[in-house]
Protein backbone atom coordinates (compact mmCIF):
# COMPACT_ATOMS: atom_id res chain seq x y z
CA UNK A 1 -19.39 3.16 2.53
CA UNK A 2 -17.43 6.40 3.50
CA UNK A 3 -14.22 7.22 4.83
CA UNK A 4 -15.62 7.66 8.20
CA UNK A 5 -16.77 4.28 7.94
CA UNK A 6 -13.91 3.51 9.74
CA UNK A 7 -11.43 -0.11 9.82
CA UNK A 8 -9.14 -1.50 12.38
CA UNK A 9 -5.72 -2.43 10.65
CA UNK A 10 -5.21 -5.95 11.25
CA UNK A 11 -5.36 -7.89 14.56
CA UNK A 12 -4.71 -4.15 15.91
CA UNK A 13 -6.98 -1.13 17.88
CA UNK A 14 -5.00 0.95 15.07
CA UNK A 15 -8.52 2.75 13.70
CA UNK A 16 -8.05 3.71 10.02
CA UNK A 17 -10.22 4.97 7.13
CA UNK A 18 -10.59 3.09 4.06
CA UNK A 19 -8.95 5.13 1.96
CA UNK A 20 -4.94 6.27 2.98
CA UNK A 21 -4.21 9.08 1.47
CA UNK A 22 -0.51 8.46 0.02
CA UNK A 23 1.72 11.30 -0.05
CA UNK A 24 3.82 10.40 -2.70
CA UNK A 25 2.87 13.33 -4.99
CA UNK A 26 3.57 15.97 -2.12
CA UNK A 27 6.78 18.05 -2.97
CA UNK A 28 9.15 18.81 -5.72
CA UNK A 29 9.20 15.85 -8.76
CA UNK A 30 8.05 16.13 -12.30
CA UNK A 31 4.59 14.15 -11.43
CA UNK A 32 3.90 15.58 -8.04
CA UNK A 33 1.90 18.38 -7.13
CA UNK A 34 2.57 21.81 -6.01
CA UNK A 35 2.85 23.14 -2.57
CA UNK A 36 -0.53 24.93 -2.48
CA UNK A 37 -2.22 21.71 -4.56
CA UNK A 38 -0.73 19.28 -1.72
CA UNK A 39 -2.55 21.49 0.95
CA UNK A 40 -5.59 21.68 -0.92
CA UNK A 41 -5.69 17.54 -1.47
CA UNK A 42 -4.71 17.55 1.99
CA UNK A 43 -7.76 19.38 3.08
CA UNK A 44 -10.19 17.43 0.83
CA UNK A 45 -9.18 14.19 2.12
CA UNK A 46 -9.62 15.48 5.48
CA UNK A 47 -12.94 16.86 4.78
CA UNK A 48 -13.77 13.76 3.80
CA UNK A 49 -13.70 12.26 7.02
CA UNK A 50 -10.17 10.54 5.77
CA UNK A 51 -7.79 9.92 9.14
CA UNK A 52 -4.88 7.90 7.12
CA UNK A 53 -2.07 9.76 5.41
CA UNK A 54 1.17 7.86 4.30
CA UNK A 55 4.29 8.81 3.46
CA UNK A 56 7.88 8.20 3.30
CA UNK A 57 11.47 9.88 4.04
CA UNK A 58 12.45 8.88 0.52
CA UNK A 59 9.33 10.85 -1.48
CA UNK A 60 10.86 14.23 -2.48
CA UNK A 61 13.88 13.92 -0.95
CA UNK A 62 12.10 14.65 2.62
CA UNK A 63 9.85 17.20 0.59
CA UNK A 64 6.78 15.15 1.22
CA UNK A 65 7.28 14.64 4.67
CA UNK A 66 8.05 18.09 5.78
CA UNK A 67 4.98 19.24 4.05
CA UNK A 68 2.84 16.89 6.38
CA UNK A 69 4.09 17.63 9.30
CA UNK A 70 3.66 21.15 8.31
CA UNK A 71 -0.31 20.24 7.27
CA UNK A 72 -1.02 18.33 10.23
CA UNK A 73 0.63 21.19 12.23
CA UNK A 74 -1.61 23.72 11.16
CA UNK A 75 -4.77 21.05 11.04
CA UNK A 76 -4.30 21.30 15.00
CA UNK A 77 -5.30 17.30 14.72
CA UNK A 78 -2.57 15.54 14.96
CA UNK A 79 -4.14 13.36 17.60
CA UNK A 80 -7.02 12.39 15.18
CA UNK A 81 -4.69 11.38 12.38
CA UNK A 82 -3.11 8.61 11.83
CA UNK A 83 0.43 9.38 10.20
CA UNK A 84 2.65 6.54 8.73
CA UNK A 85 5.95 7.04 7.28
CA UNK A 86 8.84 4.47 5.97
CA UNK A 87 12.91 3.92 5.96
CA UNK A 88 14.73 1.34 4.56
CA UNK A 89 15.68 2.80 0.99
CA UNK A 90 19.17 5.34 0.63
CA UNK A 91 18.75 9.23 -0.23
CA UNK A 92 21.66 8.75 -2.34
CA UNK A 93 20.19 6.25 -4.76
CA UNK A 94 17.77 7.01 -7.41
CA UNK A 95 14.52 5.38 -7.02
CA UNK A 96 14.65 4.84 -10.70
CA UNK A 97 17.94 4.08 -12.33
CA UNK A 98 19.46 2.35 -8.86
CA UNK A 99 22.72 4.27 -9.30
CA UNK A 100 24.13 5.38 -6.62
CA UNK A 101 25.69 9.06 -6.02
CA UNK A 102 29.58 9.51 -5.19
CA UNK A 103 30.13 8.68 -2.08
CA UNK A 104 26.81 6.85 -1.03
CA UNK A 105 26.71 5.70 2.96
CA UNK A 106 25.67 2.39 2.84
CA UNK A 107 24.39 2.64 6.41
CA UNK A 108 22.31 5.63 5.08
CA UNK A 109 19.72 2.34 3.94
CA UNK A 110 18.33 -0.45 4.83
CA UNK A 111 16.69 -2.52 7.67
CA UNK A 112 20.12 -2.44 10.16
CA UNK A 113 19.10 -1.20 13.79
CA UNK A 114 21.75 1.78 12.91
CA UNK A 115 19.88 3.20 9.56
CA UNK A 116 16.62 2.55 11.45
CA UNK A 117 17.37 5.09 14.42
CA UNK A 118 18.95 7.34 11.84
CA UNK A 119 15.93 7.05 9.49
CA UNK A 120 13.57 7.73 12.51
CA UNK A 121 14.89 10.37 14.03
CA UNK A 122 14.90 12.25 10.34
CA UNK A 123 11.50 11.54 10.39
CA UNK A 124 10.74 12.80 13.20
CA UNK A 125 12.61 16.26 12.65
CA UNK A 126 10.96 16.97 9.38
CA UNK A 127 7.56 15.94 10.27
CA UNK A 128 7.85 18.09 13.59
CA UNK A 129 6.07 15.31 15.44
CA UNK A 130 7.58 13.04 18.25
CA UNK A 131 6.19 9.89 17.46
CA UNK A 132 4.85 8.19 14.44
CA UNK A 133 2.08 5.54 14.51
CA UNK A 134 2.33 3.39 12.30
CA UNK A 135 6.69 2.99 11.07
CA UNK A 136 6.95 0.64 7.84
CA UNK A 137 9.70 -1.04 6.55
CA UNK A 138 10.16 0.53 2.96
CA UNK A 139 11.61 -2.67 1.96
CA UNK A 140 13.28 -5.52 3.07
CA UNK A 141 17.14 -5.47 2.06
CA UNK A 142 18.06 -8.75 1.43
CA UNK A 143 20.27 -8.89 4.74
CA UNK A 144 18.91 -7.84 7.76
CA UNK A 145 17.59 -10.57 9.69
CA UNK A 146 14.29 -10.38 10.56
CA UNK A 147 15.35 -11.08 14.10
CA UNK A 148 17.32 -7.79 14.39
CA UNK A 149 14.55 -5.93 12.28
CA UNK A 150 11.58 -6.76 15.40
CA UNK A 151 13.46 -6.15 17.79
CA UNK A 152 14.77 -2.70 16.46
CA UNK A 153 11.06 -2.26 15.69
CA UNK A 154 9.82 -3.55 18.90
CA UNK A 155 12.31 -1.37 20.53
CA UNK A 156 11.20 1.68 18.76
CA UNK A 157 7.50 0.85 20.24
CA UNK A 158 8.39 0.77 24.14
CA UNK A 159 10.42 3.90 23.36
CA UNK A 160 7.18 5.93 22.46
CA UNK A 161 8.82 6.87 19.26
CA UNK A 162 6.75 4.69 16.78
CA UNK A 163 3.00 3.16 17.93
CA UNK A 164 2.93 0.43 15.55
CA UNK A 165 5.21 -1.13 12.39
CA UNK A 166 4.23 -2.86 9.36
CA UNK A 167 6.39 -4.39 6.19
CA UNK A 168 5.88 -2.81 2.74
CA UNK A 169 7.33 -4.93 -0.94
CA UNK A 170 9.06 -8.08 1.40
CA UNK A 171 8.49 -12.04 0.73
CA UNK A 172 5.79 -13.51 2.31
CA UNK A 173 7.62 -15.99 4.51
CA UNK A 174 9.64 -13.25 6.12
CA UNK A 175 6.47 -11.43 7.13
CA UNK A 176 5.23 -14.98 8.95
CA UNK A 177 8.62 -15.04 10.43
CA UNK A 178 8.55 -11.65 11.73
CA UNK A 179 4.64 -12.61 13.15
CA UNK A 180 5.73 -15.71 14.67
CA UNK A 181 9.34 -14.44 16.38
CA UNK A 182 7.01 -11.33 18.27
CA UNK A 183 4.37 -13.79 18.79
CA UNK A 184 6.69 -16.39 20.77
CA UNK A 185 9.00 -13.65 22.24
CA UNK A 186 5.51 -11.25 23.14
CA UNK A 187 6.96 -8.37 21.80
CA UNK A 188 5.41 -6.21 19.28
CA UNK A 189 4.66 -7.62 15.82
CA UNK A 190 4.01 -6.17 12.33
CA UNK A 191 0.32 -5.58 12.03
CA UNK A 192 0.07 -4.77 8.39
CA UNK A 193 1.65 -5.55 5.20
CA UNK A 194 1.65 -2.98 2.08
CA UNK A 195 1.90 -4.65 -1.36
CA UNK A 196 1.13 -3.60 -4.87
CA UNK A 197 -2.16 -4.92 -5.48
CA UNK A 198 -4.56 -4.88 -7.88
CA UNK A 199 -6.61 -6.23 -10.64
CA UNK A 200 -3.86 -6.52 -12.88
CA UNK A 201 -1.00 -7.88 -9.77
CA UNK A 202 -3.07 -10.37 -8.33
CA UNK A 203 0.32 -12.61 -7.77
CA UNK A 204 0.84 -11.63 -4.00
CA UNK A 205 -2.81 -13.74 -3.12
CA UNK A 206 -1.12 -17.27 -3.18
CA UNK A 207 1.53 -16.53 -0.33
CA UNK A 208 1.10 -12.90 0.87
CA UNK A 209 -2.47 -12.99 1.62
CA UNK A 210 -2.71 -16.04 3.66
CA UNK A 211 0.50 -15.54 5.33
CA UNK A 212 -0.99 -11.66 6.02
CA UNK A 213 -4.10 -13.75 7.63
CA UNK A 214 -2.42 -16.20 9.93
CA UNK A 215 -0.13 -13.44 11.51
CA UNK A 216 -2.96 -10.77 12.01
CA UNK A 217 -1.88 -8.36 9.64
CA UNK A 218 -4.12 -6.27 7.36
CA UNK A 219 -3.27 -5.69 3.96
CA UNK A 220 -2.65 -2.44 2.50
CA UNK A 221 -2.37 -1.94 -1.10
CA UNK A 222 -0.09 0.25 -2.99
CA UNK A 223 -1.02 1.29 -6.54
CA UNK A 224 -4.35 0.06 -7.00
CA UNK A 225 -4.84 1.70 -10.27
CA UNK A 226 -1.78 0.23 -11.49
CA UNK A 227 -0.11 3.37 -12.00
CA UNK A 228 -2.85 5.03 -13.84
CA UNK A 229 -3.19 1.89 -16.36
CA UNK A 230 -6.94 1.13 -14.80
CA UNK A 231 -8.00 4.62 -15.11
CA UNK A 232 -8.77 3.95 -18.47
CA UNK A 233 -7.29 6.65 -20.06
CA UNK A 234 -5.03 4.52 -22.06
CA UNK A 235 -5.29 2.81 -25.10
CA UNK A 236 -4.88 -0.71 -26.42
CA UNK A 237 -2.91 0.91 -29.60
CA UNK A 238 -1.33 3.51 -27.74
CA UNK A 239 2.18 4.06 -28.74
CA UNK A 240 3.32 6.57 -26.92
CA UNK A 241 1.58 9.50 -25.09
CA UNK A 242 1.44 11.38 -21.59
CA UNK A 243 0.86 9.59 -18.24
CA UNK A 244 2.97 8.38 -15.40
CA UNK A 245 3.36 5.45 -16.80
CA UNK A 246 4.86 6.92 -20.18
CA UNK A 247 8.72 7.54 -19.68
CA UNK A 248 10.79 6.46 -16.71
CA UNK A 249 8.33 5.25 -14.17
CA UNK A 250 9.03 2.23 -11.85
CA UNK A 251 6.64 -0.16 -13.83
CA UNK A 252 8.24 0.71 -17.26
CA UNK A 253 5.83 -0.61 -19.92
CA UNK A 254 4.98 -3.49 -17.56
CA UNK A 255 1.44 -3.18 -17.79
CA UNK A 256 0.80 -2.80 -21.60
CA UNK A 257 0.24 -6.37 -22.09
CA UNK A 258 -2.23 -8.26 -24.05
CA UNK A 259 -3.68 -10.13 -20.66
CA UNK A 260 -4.44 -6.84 -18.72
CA UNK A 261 -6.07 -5.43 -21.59
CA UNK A 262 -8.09 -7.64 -21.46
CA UNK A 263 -9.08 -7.13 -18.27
CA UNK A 264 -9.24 -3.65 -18.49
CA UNK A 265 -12.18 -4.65 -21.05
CA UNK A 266 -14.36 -6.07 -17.97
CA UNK A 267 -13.66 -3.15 -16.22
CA UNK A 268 -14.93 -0.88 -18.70
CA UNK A 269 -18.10 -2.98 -18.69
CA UNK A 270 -19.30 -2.90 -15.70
CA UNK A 271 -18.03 0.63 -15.29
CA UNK A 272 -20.62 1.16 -17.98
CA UNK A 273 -23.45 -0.97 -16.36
CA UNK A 274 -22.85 1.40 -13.16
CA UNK A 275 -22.54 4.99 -14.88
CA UNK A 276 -19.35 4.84 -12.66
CA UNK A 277 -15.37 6.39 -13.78
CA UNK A 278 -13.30 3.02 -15.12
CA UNK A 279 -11.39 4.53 -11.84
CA UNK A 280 -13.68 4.03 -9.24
CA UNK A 281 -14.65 0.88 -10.11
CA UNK A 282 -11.21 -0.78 -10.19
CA UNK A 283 -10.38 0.67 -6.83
CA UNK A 284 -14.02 -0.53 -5.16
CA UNK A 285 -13.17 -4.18 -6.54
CA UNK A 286 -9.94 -3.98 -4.45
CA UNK A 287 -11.29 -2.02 -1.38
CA UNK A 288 -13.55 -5.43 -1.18
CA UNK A 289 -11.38 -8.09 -1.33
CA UNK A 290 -11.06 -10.34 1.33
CA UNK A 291 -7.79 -9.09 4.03
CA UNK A 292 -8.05 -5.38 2.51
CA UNK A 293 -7.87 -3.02 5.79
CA UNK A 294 -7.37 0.11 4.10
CA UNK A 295 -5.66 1.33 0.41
CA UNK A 296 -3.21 4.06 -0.56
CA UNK A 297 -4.64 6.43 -2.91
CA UNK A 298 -2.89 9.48 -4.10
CA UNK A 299 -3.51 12.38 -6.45
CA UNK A 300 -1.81 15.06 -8.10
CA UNK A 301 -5.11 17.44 -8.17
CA UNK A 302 -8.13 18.14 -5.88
CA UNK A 303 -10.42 16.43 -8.64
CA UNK A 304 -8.42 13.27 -8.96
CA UNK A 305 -8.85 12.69 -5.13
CA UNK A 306 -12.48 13.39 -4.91
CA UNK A 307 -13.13 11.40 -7.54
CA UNK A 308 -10.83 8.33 -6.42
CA UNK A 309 -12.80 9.09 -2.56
CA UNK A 310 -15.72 8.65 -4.36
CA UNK A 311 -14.98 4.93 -5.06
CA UNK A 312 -16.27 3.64 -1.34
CA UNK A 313 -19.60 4.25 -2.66
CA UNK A 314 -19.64 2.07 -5.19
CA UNK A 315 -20.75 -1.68 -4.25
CA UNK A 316 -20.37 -4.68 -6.79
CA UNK A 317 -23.02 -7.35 -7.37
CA UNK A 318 -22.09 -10.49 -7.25
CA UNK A 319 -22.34 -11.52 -10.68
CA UNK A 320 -20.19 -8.11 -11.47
CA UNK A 321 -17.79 -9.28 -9.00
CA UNK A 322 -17.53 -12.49 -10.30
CA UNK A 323 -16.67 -11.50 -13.81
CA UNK A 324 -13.48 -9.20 -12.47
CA UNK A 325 -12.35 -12.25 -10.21
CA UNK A 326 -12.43 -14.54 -13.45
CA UNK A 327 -10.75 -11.70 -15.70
CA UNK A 328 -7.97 -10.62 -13.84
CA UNK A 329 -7.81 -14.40 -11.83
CA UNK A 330 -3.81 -14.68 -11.59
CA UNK A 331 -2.01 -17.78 -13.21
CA UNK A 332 -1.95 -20.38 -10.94
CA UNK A 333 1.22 -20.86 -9.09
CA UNK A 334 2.51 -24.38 -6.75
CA UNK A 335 1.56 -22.80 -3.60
CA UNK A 336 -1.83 -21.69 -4.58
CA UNK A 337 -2.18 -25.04 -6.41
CA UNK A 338 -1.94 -26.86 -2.82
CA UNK A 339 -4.83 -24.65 -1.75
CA UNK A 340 -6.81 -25.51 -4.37
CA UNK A 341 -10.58 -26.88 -3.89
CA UNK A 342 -9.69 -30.40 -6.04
CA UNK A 343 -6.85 -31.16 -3.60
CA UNK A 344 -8.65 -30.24 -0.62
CA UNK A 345 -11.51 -32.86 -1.74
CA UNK A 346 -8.88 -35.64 -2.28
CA UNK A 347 -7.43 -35.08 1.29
CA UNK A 348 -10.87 -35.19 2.84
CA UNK A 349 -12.05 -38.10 0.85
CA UNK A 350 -14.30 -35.96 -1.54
CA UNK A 351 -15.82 -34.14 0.96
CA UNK A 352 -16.00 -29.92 1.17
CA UNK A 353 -14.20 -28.68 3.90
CA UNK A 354 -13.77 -25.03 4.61
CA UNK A 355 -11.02 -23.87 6.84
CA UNK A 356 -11.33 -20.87 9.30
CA UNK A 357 -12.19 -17.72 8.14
CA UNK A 358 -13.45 -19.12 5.10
């Protein structure tokens, strides 16, 4: 596999590589990269054969954005990439502490049709593009309803501005929703969803993942390493340290837990068994799941990238495959109970069944 080995994105003509190269270290932060490192992963990734780049008005204040739009300007390809951004969160709140800044607009956020066109049109100016192809929803508000949020959406896609939306961190059922009101009304739908995903966040596969299946939409994973935890290059006894994931981070300490430890101990098997980076193999087990179209991977140096890119070259046995699924397999919830083989047998009077696309 490469990254011109090339995917649709769900029940879409939306061609995409693999591999998305996120964005989110572009421009000024204390984990992000500098201006001439950004060009130089930028470059790499498009060497690569890589046609996915993802971003977000929110990442750097703008930063990141302006400094694709200035890449992709000076690439002279803008028709061969595929550039995604997002709305929905407020400039004026911190992505960390939630606090909000004197004087915060409240219609400066959110999924309301008058953020959206605000949010867009920002977009647009510091990307220096006039359309976007693929517009996510950052995350849903709590508010909005969904009816409002497709046909802002929909809106956005017969005005040329945006080619295609998708809906990043929402629940599950207001995905289907979303899928089912464009479906009946035969206006544009969502064609992806982006979720954190990985072998230590298995939880969105009960509801997420099927629900992602019956509307057509492909899944796109967000921090498949788990913020650097399944790179390897921290320790069971670790009590402090450097990292992303050491100081304020979103996850917090999150992911120093006993159970993904553990799993991180599988992972460092097989990585063994394959001569492979801990890296690489965490991120091929997710590239081949089931409903995974294509997955963000970002980097704050030219050497992380490459050797993240070098992941789609790595394919899993079945037997190593199998012993990942049954490490990191995610506690069994009610919904993914009723999907269960044992109750499908006693429905069907003991017979197997399987069910399309299975």
């Amino acid at each position: 596999m490469s990254l011109a080995h090339f995917r649709t994105l769900g029940r879409s003509g939306l061609v995409v590589s693999p591999l998305a190269l996120g964005a989110m270290t572009f421009g000024p932060g204390e984990w992000n990269a500098d201006d001439a490192t950004s060009r130089a992963i930028f470059d790499a990734y498009r060497e690569a054969g890589g046609n996915f780049v993802d971003t977000a008005d929110i990442y750097s204040g703008g930063g990141s954005e302006r400094l694709v739009g200035q890449f992709i300007a000076d690439s002279k390809a803008r028709d061969e990439i595929v550039l995604a951004t997002k709305f929905a969160f407020n400039g004026s709140t911190s992505p960390l502490t939630a606090t909000r800044a004197s004087g915060g607009n409240p219609n400066a956020g959110g999924a309301g049709a008058k953020n959206m066109h605000r949010a867009l049109d920002a977009s647009l100016k510091r990307l220096g593009t006039d359309y976007i192809d693929l517009y996510w929803m950052h995350i849903w508000d709590g508010v909005t309803p969904i009816e409002e949020i497709v046909q802002t959406l929909g809106d956005m896609v017969r005005a040329g501005k945006i080619r295609y939306f998708g809906l990043s961190d929402m629940p599950a059922w207001l995905a289907m929703k979303a899928a089912t009101i464009a479906n009946e009304r035969r206006v544009p739908g969502p064609i992806a969803m982006q979720l954190e995903y990985s072998l230590v966040a298995r939880d969105v596969e009960s509801e997420h993942f099927p629900a992602a299946h019956e509307g057509g939409m492909g899944i796109m994973p967000w921090s498949p390493l788990a913020g650097g935890f399944l790179s390897g290059k921290y320790r069971r006894n670790d009590t402090g340290g450097t990292g992303r994931l050491s100081g304020a981070n979103p996850f917090g300490n999150s992911k120093f837990v006993d159970r993904n430890w553990d799993i991180l101990d599988v992972v460092k098997t097989v990585a063994a068994e394959l001569d492979r980076p801990v890296a690489q193999v965490a991120l091929a087990w997710t590239l081949a799941r089931p409903g995974v179209a294509s997955m963000l991977v970002g980097a704050r140096t030219v050497s992380q990238l490459e050797n993240n890119l070098a992941a789609t070259g790595i394919e899993l046995s079945v037997d190593q495959m199998k012993r990942l699924n049954d490490a990191s397999a995610p506690v069994p919830s009610f919904s993914s109970s009723l999907a269960s083989p044992f109750i499908r047998r006693m429905v069907f009077g003991g017979h197997t069944v399987a069910g399309w696309g299975e």
